[in-house]
C-alpha atoms as a PDB file:
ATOM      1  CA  UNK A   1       4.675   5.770  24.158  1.00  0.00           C
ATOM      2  CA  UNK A   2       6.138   7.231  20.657  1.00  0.00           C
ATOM      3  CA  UNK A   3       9.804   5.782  22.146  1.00  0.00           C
ATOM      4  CA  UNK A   4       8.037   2.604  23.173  1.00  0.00           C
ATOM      5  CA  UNK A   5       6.432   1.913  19.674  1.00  0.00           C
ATOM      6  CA  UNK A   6       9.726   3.254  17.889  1.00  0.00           C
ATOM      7  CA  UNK A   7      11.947   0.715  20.145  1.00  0.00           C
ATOM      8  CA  UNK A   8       9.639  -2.235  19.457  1.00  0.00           C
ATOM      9  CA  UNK A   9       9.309  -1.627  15.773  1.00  0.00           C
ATOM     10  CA  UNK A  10      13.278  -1.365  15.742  1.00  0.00           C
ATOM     11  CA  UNK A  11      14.080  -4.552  17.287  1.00  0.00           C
ATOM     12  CA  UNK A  12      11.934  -6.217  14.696  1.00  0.00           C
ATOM     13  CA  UNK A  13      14.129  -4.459  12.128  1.00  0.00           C
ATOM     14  CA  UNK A  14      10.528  -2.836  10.537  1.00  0.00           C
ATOM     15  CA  UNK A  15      12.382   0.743  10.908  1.00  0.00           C
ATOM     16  CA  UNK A  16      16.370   1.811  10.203  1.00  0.00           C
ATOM     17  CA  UNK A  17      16.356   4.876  12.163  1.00  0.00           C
ATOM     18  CA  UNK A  18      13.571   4.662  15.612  1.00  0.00           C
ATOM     19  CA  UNK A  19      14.621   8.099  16.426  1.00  0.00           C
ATOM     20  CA  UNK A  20      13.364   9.719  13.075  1.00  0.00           C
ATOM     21  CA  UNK A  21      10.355   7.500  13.395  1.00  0.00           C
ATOM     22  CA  UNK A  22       9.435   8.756  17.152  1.00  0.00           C
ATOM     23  CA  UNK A  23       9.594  12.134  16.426  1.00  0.00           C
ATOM     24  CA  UNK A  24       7.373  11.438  13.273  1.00  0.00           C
ATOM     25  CA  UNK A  25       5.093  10.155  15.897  1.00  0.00           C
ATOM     26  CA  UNK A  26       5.291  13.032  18.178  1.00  0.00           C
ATOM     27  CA  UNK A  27       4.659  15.322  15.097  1.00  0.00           C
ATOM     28  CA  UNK A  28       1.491  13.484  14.597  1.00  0.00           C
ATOM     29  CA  UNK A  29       0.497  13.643  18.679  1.00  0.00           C
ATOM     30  CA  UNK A  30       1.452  17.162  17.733  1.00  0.00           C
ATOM     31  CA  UNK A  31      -1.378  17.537  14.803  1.00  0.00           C
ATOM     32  CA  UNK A  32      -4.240  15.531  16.610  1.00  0.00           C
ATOM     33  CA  UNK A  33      -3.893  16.766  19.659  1.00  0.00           C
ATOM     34  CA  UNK A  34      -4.404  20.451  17.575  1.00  0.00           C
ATOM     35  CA  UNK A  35      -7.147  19.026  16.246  1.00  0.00           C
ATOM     36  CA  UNK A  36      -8.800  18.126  19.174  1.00  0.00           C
ATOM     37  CA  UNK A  37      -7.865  21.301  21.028  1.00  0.00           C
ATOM     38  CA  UNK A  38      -8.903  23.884  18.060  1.00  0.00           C
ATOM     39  CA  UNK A  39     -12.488  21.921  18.725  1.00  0.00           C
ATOM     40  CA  UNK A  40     -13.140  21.371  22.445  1.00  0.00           C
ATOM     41  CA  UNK A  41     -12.720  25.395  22.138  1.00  0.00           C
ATOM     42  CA  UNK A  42     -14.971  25.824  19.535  1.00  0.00           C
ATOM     43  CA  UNK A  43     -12.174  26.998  16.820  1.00  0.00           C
ATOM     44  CA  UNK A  44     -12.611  24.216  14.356  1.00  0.00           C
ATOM     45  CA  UNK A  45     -15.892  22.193  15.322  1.00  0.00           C
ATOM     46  CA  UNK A  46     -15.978  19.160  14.195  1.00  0.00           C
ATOM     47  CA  UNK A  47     -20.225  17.334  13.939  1.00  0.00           C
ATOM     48  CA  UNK A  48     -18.714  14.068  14.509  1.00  0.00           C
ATOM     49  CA  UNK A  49     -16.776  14.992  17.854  1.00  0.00           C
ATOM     50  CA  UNK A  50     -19.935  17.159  19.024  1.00  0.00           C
ATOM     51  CA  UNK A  51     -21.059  14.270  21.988  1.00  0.00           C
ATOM     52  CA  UNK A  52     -17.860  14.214  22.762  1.00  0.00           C
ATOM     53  CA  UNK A  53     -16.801  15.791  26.196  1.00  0.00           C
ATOM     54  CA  UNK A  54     -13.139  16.840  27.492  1.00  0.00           C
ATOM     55  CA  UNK A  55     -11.680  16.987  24.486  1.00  0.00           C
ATOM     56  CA  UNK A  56     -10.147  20.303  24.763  1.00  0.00           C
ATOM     57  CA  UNK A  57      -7.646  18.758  28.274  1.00  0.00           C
ATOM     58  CA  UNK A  58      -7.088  15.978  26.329  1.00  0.00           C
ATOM     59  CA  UNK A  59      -6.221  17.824  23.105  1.00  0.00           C
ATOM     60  CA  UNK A  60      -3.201  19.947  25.321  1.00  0.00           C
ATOM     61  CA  UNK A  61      -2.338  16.851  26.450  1.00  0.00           C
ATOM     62  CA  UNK A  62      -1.514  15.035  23.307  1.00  0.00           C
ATOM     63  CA  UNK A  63       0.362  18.254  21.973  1.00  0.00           C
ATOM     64  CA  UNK A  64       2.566  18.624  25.597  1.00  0.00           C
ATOM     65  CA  UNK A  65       3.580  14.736  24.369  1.00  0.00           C
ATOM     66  CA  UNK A  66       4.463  15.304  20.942  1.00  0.00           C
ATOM     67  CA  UNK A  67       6.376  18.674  22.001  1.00  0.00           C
ATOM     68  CA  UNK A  68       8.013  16.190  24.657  1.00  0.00           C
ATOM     69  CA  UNK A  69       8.573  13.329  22.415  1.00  0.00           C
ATOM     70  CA  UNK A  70      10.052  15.560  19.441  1.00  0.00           C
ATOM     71  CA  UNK A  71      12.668  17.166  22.329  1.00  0.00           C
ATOM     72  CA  UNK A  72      13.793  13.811  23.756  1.00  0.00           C
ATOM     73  CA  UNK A  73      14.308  12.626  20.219  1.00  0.00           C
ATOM     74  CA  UNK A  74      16.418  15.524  19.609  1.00  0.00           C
ATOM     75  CA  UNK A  75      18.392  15.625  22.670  1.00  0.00           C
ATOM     76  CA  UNK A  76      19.380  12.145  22.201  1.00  0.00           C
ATOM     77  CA  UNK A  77      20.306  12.687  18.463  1.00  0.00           C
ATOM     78  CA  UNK A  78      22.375  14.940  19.468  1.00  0.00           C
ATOM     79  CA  UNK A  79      23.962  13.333  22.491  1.00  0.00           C
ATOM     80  CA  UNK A  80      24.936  10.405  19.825  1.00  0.00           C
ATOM     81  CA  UNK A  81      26.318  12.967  17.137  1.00  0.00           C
ATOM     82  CA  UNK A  82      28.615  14.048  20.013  1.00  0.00           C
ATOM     83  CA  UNK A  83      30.069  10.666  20.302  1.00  0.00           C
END
């Protein structure tokens, strides 16, 4: 999704550099999906989550993404700084 948004915001010429701007994104999948993990366990509770259900699988989720998104942004910086 982070690539998506970074691709389509490029091609409209709103951002110079998409690859700096998806792993921005992943960093924030990264933080929320902390967030929502530290309270589905009960680490950080939050009052407005509380009716919330789920939130801890959905929490790992968003981090796995970010992680992922941050190393594809990486490996393909680096795959252009090669060339």
């Amino acid at each position: 999704m982070a690539a998506s948004v970074a691709g389509i915001l490029a091609d409209a010429d709103y951002v110079d550099r998409p690859l700096a701007f998806a792993a921005t994104f992943g960093a924030a999948f990264v933080v929320a999906g902390g967030i929502l993990t530290a309270h589905g366990t009960g680490a950080a509770p939050i009052g407005l989550l509380e009716p919330l259900s789920g939130l801890t699988s959905r929490g790992v989720a968003l981090v796995f993404a970010g992680v992922v998104t941050i190393a594809g942004a990486g490996v393909v910086r680096s795959r252009r700084i090669d060339q």
